[in-house]
C-alpha atoms as a PDB file:
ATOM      1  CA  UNK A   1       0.000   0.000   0.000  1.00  0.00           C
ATOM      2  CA  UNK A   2       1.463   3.584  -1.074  1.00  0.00           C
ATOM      3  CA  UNK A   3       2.374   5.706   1.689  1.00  0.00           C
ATOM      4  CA  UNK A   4       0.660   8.659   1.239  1.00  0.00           C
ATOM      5  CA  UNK A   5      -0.186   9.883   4.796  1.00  0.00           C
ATOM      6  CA  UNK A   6       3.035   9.201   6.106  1.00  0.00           C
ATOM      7  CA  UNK A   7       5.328   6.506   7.019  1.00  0.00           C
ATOM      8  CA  UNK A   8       3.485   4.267   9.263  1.00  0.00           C
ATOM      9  CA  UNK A   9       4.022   0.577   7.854  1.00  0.00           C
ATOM     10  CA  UNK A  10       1.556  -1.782   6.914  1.00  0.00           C
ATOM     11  CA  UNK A  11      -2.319  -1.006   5.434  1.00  0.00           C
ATOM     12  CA  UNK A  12      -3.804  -0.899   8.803  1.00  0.00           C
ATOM     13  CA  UNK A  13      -1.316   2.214  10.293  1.00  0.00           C
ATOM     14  CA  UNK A  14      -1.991   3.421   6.557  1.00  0.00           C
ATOM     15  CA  UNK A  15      -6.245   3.442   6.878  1.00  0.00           C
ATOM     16  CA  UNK A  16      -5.754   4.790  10.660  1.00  0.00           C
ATOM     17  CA  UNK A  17      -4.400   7.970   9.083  1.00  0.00           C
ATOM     18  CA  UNK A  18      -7.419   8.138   6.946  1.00  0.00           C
ATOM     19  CA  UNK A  19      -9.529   8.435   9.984  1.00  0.00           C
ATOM     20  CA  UNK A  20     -11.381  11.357  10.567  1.00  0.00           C
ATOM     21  CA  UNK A  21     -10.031  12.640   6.377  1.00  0.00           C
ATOM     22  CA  UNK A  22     -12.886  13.615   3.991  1.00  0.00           C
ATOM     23  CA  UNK A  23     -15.743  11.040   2.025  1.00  0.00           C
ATOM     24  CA  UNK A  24     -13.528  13.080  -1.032  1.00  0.00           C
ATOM     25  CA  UNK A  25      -9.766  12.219  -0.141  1.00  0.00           C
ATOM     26  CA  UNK A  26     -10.498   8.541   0.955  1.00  0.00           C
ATOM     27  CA  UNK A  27     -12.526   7.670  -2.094  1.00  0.00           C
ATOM     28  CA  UNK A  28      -9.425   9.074  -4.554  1.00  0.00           C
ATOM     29  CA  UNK A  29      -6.441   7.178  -2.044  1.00  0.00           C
ATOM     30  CA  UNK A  30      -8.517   4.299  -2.584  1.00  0.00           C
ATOM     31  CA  UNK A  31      -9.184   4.293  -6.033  1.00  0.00           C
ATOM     32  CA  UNK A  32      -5.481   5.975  -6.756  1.00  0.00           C
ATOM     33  CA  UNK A  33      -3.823   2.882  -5.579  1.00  0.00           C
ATOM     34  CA  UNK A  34      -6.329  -0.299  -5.531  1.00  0.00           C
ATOM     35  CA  UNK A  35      -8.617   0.427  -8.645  1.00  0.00           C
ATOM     36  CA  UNK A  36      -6.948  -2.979 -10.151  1.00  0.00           C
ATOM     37  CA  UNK A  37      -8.389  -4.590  -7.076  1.00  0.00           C
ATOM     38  CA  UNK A  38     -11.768  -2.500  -7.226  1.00  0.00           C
ATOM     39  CA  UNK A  39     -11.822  -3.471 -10.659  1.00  0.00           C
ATOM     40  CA  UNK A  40     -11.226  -7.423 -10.373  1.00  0.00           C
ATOM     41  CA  UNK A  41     -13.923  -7.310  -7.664  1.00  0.00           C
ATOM     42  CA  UNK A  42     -16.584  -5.564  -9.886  1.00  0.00           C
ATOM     43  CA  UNK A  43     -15.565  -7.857 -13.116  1.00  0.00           C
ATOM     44  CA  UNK A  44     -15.799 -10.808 -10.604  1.00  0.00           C
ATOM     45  CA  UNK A  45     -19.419  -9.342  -9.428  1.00  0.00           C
ATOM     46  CA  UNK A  46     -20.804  -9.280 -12.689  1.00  0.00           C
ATOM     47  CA  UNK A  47     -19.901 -12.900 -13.682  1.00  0.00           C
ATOM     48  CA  UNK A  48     -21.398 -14.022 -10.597  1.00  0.00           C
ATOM     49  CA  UNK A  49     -24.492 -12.117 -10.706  1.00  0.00           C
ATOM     50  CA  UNK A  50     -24.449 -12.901 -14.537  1.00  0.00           C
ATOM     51  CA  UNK A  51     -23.611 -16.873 -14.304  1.00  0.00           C
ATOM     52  CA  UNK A  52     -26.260 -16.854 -11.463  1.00  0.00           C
ATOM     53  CA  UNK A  53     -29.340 -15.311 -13.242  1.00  0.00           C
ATOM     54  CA  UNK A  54     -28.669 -17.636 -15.947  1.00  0.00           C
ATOM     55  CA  UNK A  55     -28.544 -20.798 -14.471  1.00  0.00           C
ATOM     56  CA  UNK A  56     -31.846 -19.533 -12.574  1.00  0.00           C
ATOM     57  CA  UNK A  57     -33.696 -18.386 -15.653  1.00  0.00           C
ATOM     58  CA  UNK A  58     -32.691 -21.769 -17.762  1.00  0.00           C
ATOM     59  CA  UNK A  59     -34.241 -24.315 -15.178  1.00  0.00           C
ATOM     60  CA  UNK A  60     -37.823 -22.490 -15.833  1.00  0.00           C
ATOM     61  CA  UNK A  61     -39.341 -24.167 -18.321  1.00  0.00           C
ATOM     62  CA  UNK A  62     -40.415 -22.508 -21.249  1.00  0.00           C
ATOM     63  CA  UNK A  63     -44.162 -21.327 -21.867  1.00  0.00           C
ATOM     64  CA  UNK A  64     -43.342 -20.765 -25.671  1.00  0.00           C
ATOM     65  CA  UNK A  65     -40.339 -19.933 -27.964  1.00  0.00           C
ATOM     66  CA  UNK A  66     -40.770 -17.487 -31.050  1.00  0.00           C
ATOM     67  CA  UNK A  67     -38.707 -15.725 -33.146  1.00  0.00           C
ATOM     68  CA  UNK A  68     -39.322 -12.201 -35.551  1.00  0.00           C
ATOM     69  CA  UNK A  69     -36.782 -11.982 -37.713  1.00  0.00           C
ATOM     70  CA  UNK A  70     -36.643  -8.573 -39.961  1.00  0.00           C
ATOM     71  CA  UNK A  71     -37.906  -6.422 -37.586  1.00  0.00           C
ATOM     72  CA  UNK A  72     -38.396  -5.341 -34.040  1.00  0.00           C
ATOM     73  CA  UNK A  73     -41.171  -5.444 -31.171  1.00  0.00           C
ATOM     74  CA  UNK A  74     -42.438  -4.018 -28.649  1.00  0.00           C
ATOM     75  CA  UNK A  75     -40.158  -3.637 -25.718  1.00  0.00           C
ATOM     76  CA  UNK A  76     -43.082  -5.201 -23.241  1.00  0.00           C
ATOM     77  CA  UNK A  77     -44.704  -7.427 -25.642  1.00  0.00           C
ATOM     78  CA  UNK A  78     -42.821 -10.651 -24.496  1.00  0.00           C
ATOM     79  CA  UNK A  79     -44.042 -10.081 -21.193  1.00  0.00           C
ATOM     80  CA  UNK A  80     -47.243  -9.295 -21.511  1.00  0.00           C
ATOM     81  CA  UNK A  81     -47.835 -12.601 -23.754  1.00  0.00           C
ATOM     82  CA  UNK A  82     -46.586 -14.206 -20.662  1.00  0.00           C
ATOM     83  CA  UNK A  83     -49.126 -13.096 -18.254  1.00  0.00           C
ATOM     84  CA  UNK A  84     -51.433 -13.785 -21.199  1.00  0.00           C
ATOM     85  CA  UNK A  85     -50.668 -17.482 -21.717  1.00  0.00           C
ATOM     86  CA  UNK A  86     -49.635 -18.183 -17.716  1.00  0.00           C
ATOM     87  CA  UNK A  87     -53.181 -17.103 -17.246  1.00  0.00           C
ATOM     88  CA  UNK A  88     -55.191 -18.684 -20.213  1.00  0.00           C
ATOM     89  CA  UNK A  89     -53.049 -22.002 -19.460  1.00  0.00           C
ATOM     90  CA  UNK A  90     -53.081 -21.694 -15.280  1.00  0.00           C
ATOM     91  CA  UNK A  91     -49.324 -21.261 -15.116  1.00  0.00           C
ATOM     92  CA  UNK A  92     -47.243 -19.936 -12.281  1.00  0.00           C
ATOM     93  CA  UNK A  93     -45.291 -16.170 -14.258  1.00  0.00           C
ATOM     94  CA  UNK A  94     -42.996 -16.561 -11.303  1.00  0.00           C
ATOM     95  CA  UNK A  95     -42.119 -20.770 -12.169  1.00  0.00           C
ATOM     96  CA  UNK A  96     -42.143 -20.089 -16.094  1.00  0.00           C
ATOM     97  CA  UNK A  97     -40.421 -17.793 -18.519  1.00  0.00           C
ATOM     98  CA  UNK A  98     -41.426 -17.039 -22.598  1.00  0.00           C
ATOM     99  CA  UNK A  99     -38.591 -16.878 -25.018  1.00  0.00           C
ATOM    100  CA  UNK A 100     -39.718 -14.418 -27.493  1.00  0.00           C
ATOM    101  CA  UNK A 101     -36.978 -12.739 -29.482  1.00  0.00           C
ATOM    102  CA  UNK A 102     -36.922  -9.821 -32.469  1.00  0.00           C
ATOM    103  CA  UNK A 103     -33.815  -9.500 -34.907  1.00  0.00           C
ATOM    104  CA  UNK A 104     -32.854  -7.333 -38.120  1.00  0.00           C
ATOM    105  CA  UNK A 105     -29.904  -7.927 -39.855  1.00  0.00           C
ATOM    106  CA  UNK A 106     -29.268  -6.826 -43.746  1.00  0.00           C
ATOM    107  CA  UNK A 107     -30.580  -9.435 -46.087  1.00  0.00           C
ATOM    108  CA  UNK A 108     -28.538  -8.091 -48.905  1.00  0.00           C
ATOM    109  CA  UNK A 109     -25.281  -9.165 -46.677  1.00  0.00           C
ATOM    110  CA  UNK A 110     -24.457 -12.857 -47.454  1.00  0.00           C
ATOM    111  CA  UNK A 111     -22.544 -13.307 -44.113  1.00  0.00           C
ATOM    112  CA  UNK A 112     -25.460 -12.348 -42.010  1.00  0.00           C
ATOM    113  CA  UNK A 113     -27.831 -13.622 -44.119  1.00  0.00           C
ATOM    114  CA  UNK A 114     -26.063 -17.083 -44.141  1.00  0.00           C
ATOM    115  CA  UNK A 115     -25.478 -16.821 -40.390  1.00  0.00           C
ATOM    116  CA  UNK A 116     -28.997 -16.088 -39.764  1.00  0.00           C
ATOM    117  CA  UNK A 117     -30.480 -19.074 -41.730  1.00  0.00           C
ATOM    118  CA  UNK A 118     -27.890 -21.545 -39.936  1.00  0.00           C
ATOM    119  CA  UNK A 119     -28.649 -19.941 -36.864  1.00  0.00           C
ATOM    120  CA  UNK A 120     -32.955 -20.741 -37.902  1.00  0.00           C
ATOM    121  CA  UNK A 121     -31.690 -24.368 -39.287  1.00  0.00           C
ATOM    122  CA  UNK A 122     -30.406 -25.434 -35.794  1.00  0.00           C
ATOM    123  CA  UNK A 123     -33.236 -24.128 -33.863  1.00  0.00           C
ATOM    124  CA  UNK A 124     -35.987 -25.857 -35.784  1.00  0.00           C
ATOM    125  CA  UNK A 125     -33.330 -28.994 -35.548  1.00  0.00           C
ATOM    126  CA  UNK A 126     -33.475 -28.963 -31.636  1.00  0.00           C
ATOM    127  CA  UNK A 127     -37.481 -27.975 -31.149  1.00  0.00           C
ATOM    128  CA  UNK A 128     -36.008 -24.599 -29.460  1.00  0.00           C
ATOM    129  CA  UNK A 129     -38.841 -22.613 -31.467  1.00  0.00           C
ATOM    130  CA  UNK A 130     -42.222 -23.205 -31.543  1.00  0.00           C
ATOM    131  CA  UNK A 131     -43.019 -19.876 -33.873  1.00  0.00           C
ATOM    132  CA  UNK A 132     -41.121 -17.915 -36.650  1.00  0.00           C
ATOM    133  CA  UNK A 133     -42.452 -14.761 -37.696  1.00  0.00           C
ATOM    134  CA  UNK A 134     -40.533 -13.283 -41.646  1.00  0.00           C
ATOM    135  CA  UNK A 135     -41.459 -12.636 -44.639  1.00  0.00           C
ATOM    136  CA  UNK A 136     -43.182 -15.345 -47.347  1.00  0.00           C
ATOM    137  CA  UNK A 137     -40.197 -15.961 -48.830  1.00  0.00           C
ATOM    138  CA  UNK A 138     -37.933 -16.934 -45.539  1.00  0.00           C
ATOM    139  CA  UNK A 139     -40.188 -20.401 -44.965  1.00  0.00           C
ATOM    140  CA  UNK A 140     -39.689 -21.147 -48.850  1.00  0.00           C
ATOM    141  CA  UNK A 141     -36.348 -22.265 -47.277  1.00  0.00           C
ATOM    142  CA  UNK A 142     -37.731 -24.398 -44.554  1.00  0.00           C
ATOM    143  CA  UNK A 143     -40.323 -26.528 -46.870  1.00  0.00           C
ATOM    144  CA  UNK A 144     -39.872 -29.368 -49.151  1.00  0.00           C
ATOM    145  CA  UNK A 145     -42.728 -30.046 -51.746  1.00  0.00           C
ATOM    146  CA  UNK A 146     -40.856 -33.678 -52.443  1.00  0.00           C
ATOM    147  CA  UNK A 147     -41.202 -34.999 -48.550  1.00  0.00           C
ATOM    148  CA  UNK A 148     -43.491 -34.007 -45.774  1.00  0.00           C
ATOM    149  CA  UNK A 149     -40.935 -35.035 -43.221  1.00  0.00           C
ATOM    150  CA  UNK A 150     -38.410 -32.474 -44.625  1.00  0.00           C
ATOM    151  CA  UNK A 151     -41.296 -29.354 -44.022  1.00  0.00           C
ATOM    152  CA  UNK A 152     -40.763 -27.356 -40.927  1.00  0.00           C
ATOM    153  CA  UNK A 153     -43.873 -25.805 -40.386  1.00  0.00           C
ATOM    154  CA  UNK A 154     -46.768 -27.188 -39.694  1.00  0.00           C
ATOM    155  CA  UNK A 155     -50.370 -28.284 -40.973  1.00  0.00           C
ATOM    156  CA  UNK A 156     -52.017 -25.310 -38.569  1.00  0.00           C
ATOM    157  CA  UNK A 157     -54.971 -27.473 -38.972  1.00  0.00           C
ATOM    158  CA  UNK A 158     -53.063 -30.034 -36.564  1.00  0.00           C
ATOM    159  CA  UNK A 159     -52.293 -27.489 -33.976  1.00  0.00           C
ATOM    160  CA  UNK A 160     -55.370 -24.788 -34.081  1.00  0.00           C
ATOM    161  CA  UNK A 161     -59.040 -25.284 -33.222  1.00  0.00           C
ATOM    162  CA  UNK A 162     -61.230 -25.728 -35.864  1.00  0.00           C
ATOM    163  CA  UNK A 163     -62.895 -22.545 -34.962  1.00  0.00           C
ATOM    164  CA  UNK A 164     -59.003 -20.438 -35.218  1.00  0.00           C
ATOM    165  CA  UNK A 165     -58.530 -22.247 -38.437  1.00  0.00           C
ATOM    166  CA  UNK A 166     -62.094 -21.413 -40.128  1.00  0.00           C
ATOM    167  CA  UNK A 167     -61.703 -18.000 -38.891  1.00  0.00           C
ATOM    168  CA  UNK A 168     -58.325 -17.064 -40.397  1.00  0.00           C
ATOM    169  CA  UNK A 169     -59.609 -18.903 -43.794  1.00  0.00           C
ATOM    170  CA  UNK A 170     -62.741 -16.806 -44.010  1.00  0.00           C
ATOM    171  CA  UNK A 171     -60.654 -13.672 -43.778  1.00  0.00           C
ATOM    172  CA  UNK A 172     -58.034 -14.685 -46.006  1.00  0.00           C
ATOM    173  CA  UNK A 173     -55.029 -15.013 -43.984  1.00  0.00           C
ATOM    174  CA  UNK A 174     -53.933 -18.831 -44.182  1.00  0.00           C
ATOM    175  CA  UNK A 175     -50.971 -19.393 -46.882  1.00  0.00           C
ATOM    176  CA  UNK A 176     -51.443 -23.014 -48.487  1.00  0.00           C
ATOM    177  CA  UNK A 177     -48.288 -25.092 -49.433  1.00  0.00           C
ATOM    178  CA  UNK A 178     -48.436 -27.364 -51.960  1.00  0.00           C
ATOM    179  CA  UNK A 179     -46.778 -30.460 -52.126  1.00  0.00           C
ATOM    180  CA  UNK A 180     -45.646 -32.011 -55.286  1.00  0.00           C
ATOM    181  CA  UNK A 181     -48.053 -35.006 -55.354  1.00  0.00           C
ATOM    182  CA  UNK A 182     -50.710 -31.796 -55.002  1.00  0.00           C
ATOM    183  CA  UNK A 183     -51.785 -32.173 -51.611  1.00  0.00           C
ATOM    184  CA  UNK A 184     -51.900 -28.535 -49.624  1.00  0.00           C
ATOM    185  CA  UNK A 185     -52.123 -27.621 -46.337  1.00  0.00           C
ATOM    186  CA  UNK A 186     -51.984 -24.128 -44.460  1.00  0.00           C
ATOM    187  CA  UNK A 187     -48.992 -23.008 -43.176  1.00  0.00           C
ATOM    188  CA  UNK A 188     -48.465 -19.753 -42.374  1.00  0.00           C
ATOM    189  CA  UNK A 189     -50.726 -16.801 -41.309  1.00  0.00           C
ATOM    190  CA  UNK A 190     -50.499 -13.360 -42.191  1.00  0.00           C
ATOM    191  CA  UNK A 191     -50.997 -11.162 -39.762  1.00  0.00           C
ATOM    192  CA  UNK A 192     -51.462  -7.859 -41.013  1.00  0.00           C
ATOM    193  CA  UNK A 193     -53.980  -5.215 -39.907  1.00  0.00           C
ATOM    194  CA  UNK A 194     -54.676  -7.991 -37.058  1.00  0.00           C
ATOM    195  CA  UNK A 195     -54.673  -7.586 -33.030  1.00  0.00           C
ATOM    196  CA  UNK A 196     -51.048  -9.844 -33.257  1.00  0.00           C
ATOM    197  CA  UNK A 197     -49.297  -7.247 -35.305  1.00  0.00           C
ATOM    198  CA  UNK A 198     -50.614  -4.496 -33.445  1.00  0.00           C
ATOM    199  CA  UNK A 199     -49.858  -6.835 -29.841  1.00  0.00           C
ATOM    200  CA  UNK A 200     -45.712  -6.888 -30.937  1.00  0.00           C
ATOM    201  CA  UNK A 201     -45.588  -3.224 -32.359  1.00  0.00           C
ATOM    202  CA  UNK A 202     -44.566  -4.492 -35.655  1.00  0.00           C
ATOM    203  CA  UNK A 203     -44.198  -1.991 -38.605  1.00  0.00           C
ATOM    204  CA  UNK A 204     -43.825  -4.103 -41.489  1.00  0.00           C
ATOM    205  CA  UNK A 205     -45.938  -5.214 -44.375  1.00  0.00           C
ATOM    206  CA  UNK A 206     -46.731  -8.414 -45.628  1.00  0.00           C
ATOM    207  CA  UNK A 207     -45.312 -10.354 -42.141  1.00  0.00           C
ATOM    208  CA  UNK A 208     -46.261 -13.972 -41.642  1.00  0.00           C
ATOM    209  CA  UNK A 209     -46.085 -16.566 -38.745  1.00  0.00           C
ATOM    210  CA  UNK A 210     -45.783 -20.364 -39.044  1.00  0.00           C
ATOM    211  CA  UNK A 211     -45.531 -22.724 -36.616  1.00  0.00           C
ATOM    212  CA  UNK A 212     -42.455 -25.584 -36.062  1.00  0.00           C
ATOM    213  CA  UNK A 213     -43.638 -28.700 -36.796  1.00  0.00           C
ATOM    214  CA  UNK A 214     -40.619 -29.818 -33.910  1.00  0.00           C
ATOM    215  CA  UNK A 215     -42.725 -27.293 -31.272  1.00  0.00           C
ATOM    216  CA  UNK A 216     -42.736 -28.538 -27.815  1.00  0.00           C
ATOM    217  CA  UNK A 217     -45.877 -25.930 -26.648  1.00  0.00           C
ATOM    218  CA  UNK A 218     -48.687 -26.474 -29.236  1.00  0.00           C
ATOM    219  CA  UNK A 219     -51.291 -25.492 -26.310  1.00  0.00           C
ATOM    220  CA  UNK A 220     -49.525 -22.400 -25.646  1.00  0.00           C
ATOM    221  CA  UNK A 221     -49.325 -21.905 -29.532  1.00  0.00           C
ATOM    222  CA  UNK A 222     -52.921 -22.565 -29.888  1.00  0.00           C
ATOM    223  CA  UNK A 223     -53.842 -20.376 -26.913  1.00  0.00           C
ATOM    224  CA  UNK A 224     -51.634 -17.628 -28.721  1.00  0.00           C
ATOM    225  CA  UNK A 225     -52.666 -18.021 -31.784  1.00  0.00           C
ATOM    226  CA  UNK A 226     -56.171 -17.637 -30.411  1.00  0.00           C
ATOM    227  CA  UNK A 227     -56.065 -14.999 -28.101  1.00  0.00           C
ATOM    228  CA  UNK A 228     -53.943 -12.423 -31.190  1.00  0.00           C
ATOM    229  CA  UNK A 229     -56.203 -13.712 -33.853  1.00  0.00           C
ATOM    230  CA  UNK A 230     -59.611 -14.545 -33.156  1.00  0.00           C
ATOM    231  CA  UNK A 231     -60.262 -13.129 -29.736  1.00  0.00           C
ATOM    232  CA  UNK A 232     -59.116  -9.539 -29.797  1.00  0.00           C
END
């Protein structure tokens, strides 16, 4: 410890002549001559408190994953769909967490473009998303017309009610895919103009939603699905 206040040895005789100094002059000694400590400390703090929240968030299960790539939501809308679904489904907020992330990166960049379909790939691989919202042409990607086991999104008509599904098809906002033996099914929604779009803040046109055929949360889907397309 630097000597400042004299020649007393040792950091106790050192912080006995700071006794009775001002909040002013102890603060600077102390941060003149340990701010490599102080700094180690706070570094140290924020792994900690960092490592700690993490490994507490990650053992809650999930309510329901989603995804908006292209644009961004509204900063309260994940939580908000939380209280929604904990309530609809009789689910504990404090016991569960929702996953619901927005991203924009520049489609005309083949790196981040590349990154961000890898990035999708792996998720659908692992069931870590149960809905991606894009635009039409992003789920092209995601769908083979030669095998129904290589489509990633689902028949909606196998997750929704029959009342979500007839609703959405009398106002014109289920996509069909067709496979190439000429069977179709609806797979995405558009959500435009609709309670959903205005529910995330979204400001683009022509968005759409589909649902991962590897979901883990089809009730919470369905509930979703219901609550920010039919019921509001």
């Amino acid at each position: 410890m630097a000597k400042i206040y004299g020649d007393e040895k040792g950091d106790k005789a050192q912080w006995a002549k700071l006794k009775g100094a001002p909040l002013k002059d102890k603060v600077e000694f102390f941060f003149t001559y340990y701010w490599v400590h102080t700094l180690a400390v706070v570094i140290g703090l924020i792994f900690v408190i960092s490592i700690t929240t993490s490994i507490i968030r990650n053992s809650k299960p999930v309510v329901i994953s989603a995804e908006f790539q292209g644009t961004v939501m509204r900063e309260d809308a994940g939580e908000d769909l939380h209280a929604v679904l904990a309530d609809r489904l009789g689910l504990n907020m404090r016991k569960t967490r929702i996953d619901i992330t927005s991203s924009v990166f520049d489609t005309a960049n083949y790196e981040q473009r590349s990154a961000q379909t890898q990035k999708t790939f792996a998720r659908l691989a692992t069931g870590d998303m149960d809905i991606l919202g894009a635009a039409e042409p992003t789920f092209q990607m995601y769908m083979d017309p030669t095998d129904i086991g290589g489509c990633a999104f689902a028949d909606l008509r196998e997750i929704l009610d029959e009342k979500t599904v007839s609703v959405l098809e009398s106002e014109g906002r289920l996509v069909y895919f067709e496979m190439d033996d000429g069977t179709r099914f609806p797979y995405l929604i558009k959500t435009d103009d609709s309670y959903f779009y205005e529910f995330f803040g979204f400001i683009l046109e022509d968005y759409y939603i589909g649902c991962c055929v590897t979901s883990q949360h089809q009730d919470a889907i369905r509930e979703a699905i219901s609550y920010l397309m039919i019921e509001n």
